[in-house]
N, C-alpha and C. Protein backbone atom coordinates (compact mmCIF):
# COMPACT_ATOMS: atom_id res chain seq x y z
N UNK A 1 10.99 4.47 -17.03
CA UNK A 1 9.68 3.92 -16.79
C UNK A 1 8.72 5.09 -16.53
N UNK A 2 7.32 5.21 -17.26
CA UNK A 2 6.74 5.91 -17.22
C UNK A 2 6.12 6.36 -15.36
N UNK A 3 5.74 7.51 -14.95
CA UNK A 3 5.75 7.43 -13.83
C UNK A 3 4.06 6.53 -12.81
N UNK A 4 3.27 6.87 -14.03
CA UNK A 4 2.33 5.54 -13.73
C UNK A 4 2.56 4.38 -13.29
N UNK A 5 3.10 3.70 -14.24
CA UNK A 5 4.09 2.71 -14.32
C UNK A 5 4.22 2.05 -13.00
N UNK A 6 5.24 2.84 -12.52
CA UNK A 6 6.01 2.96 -11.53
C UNK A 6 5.24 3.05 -10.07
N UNK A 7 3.85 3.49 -10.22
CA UNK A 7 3.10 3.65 -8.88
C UNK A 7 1.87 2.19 -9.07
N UNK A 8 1.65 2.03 -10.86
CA UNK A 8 1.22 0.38 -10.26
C UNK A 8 1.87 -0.51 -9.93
N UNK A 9 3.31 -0.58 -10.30
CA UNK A 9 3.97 -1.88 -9.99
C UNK A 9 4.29 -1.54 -8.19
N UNK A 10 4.38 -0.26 -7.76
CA UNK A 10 4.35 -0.23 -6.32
C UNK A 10 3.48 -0.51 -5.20
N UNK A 11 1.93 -0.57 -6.16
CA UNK A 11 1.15 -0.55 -5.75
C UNK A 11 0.58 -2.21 -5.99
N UNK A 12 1.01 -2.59 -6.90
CA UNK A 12 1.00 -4.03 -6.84
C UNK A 12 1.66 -4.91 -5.49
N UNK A 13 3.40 -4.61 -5.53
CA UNK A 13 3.87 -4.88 -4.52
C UNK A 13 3.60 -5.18 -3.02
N UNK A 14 3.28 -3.32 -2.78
CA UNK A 14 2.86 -3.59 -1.44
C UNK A 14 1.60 -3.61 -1.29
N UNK A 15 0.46 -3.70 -1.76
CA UNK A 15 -0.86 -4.66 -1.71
C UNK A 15 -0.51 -6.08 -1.81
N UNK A 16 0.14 -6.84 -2.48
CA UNK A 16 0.55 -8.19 -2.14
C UNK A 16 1.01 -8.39 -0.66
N UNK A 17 2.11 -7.49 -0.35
CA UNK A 17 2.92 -7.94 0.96
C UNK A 17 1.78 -7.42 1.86
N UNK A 18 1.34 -6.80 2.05
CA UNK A 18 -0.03 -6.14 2.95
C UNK A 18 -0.51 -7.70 3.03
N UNK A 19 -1.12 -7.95 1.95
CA UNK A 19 -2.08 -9.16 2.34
C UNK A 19 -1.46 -10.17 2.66
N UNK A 20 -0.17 -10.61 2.71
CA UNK A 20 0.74 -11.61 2.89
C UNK A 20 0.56 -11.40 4.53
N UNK A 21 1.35 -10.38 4.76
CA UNK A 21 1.53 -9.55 5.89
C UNK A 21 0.32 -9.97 7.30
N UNK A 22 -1.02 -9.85 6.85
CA UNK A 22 -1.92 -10.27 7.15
C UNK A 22 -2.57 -10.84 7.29
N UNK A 23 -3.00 -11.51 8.49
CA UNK A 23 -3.88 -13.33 7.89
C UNK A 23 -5.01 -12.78 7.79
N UNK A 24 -6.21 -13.79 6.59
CA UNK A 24 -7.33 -13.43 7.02
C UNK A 24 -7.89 -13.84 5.93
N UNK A 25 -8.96 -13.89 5.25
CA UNK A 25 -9.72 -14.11 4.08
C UNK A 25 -9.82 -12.51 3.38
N UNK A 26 -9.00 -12.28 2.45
CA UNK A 26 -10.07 -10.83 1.80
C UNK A 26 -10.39 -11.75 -0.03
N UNK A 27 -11.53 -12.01 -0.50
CA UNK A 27 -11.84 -12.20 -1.79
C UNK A 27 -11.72 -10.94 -2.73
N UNK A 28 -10.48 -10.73 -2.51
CA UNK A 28 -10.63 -9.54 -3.63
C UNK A 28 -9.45 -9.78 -4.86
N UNK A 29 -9.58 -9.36 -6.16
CA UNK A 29 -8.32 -10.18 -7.05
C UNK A 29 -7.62 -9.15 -7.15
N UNK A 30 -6.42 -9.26 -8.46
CA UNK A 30 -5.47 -8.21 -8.72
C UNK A 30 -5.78 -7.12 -8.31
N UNK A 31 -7.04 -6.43 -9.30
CA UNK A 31 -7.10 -4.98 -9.54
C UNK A 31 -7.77 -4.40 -7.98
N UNK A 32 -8.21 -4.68 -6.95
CA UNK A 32 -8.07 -4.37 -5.91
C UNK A 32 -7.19 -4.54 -5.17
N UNK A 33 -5.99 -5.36 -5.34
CA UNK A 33 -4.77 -5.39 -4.62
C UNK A 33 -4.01 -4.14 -5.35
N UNK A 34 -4.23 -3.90 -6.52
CA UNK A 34 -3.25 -2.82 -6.81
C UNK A 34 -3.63 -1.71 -5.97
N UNK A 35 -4.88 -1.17 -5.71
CA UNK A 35 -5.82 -0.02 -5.71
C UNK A 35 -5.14 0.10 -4.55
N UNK A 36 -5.63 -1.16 -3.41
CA UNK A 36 -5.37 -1.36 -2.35
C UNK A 36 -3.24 -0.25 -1.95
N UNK A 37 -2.62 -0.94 -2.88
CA UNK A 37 -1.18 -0.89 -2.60
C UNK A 37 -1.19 0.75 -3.04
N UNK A 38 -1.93 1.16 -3.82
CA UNK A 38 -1.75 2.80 -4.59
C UNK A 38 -2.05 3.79 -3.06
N UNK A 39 -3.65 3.10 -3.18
CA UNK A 39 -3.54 4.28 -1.72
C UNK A 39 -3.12 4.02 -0.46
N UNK A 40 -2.45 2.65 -0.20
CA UNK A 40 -1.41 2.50 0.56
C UNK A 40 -0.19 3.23 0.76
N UNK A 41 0.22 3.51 -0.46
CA UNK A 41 1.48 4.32 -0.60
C UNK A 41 1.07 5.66 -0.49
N UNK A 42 -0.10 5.70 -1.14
CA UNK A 42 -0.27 7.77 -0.37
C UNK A 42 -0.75 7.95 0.84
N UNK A 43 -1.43 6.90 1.27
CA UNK A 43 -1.47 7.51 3.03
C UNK A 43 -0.07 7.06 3.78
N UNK A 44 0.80 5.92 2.88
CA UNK A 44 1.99 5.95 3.95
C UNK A 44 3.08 6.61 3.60
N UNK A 45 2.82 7.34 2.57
CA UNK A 45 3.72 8.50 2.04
C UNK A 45 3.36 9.82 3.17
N UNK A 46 2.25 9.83 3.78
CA UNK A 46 1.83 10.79 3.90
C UNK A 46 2.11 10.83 5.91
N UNK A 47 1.90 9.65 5.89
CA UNK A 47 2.45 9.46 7.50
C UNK A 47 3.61 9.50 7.50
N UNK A 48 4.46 8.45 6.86
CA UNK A 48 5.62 8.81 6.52
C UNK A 48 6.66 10.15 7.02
N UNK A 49 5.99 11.09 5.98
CA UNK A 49 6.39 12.52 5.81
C UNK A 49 6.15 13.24 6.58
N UNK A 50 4.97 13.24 7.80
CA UNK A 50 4.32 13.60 8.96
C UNK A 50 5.68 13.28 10.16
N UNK A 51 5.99 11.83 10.12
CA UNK A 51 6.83 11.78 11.27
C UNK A 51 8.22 11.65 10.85
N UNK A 52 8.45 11.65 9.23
CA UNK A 52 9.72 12.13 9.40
C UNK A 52 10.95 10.73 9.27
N UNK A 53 10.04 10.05 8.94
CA UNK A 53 10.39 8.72 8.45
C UNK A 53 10.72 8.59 6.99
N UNK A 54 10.53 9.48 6.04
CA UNK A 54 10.72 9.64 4.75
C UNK A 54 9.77 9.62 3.76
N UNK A 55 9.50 9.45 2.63
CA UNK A 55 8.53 9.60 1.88
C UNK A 55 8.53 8.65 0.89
N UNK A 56 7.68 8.69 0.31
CA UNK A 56 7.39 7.21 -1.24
C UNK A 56 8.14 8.05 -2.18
N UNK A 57 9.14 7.43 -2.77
CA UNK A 57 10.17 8.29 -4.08
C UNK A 57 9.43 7.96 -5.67
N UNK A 58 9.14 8.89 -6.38
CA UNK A 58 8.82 8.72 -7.31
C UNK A 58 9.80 8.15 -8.53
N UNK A 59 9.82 7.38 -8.69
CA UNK A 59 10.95 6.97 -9.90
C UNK A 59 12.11 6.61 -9.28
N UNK A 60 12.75 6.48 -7.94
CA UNK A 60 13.42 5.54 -7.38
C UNK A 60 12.59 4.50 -6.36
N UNK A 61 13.19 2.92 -7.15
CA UNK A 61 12.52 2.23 -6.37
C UNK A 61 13.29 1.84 -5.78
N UNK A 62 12.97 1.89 -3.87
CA UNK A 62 13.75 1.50 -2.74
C UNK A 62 13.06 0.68 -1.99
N UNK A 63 13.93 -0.03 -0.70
CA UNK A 63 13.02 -0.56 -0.02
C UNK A 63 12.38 0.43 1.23
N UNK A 64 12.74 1.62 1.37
CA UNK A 64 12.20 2.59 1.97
C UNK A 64 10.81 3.11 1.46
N UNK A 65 10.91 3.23 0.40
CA UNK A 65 9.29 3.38 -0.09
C UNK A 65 8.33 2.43 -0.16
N UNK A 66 9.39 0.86 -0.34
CA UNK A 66 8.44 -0.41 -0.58
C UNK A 66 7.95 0.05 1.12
N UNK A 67 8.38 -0.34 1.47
CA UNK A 67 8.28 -0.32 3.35
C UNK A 67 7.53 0.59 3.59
N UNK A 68 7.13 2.26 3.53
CA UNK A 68 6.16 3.01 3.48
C UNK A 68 5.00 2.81 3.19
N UNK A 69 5.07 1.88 1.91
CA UNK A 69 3.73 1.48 0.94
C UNK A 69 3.19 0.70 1.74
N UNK A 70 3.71 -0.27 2.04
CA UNK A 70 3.23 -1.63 2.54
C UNK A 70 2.36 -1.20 3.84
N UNK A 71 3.23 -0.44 4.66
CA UNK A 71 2.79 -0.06 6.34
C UNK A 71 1.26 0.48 5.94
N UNK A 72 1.47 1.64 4.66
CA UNK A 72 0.38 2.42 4.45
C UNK A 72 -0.89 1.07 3.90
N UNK A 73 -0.58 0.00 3.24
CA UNK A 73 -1.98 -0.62 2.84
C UNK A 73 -2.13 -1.29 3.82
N UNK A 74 -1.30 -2.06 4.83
CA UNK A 74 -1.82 -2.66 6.05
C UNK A 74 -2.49 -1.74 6.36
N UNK A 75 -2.35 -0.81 6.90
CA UNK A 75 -3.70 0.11 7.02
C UNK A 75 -4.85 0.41 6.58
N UNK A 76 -4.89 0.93 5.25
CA UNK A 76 -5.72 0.20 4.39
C UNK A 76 -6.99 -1.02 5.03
N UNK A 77 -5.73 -1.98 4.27
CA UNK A 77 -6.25 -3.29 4.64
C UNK A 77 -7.63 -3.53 6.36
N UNK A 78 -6.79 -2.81 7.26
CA UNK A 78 -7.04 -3.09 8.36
C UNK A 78 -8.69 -2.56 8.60
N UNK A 79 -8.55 -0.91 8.01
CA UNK A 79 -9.65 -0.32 8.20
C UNK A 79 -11.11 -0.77 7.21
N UNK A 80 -10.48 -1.19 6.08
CA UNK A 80 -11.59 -2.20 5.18
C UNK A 80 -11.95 -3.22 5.99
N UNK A 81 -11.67 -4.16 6.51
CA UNK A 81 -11.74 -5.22 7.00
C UNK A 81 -13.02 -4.63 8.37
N UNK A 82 -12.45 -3.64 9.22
CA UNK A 82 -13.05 -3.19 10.35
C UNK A 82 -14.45 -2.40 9.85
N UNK A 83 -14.45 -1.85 8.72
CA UNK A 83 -15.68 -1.45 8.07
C UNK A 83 -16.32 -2.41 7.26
N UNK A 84 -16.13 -3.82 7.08
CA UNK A 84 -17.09 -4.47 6.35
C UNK A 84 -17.19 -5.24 7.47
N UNK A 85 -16.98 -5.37 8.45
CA UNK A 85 -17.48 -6.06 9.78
C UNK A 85 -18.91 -5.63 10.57
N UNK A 86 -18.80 -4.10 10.52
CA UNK A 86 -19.47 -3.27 10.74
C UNK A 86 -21.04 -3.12 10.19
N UNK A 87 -20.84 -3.63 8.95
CA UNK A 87 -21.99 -3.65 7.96
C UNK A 87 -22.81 -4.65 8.30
């Protein structure tokens, strides 16, 4: 699988479970749930790797990376939400 590929369908994933994860109204469709799950997975790749918890695997899909991703777009998620409140 190409390695694109492989970071939208991750990024699909855990932008779904993020918003599952989360109650709340967000009106946003697919292509912001992907976006959502992409830079989910690089900031929770990135915390992740900070504390040592592991990292998002490129081309193995685990539930260690799903689980990284996800933590990382709840975050995401959280801080969108707290900045369009704001507005």
């Amino acid at each position: 699988m190409p390695l694109w590929l492989y970071w939208v369908l991750l990024g699909l994933i855990a932008g779904s479970l993020a918003k599952f994860l989360v109650p709340g109204r967000d009106p946003s469709g697919c292509i912001v749930t992907v976006a959502l799950g992409i830079l989910g997975a690089f900031i929770g790749g990135l915390i992740g790797s900070a504390l040592g918890w592991g990292h998002v695997t490129a081309g193995d899909f685990d539930l260690r990376s799903l689980g990284i991703a996800t933590l990382g777009a709840i975050i995401v998620l959280l801080v969108g939400r707290i900045l369009r409140r704001l507005r």
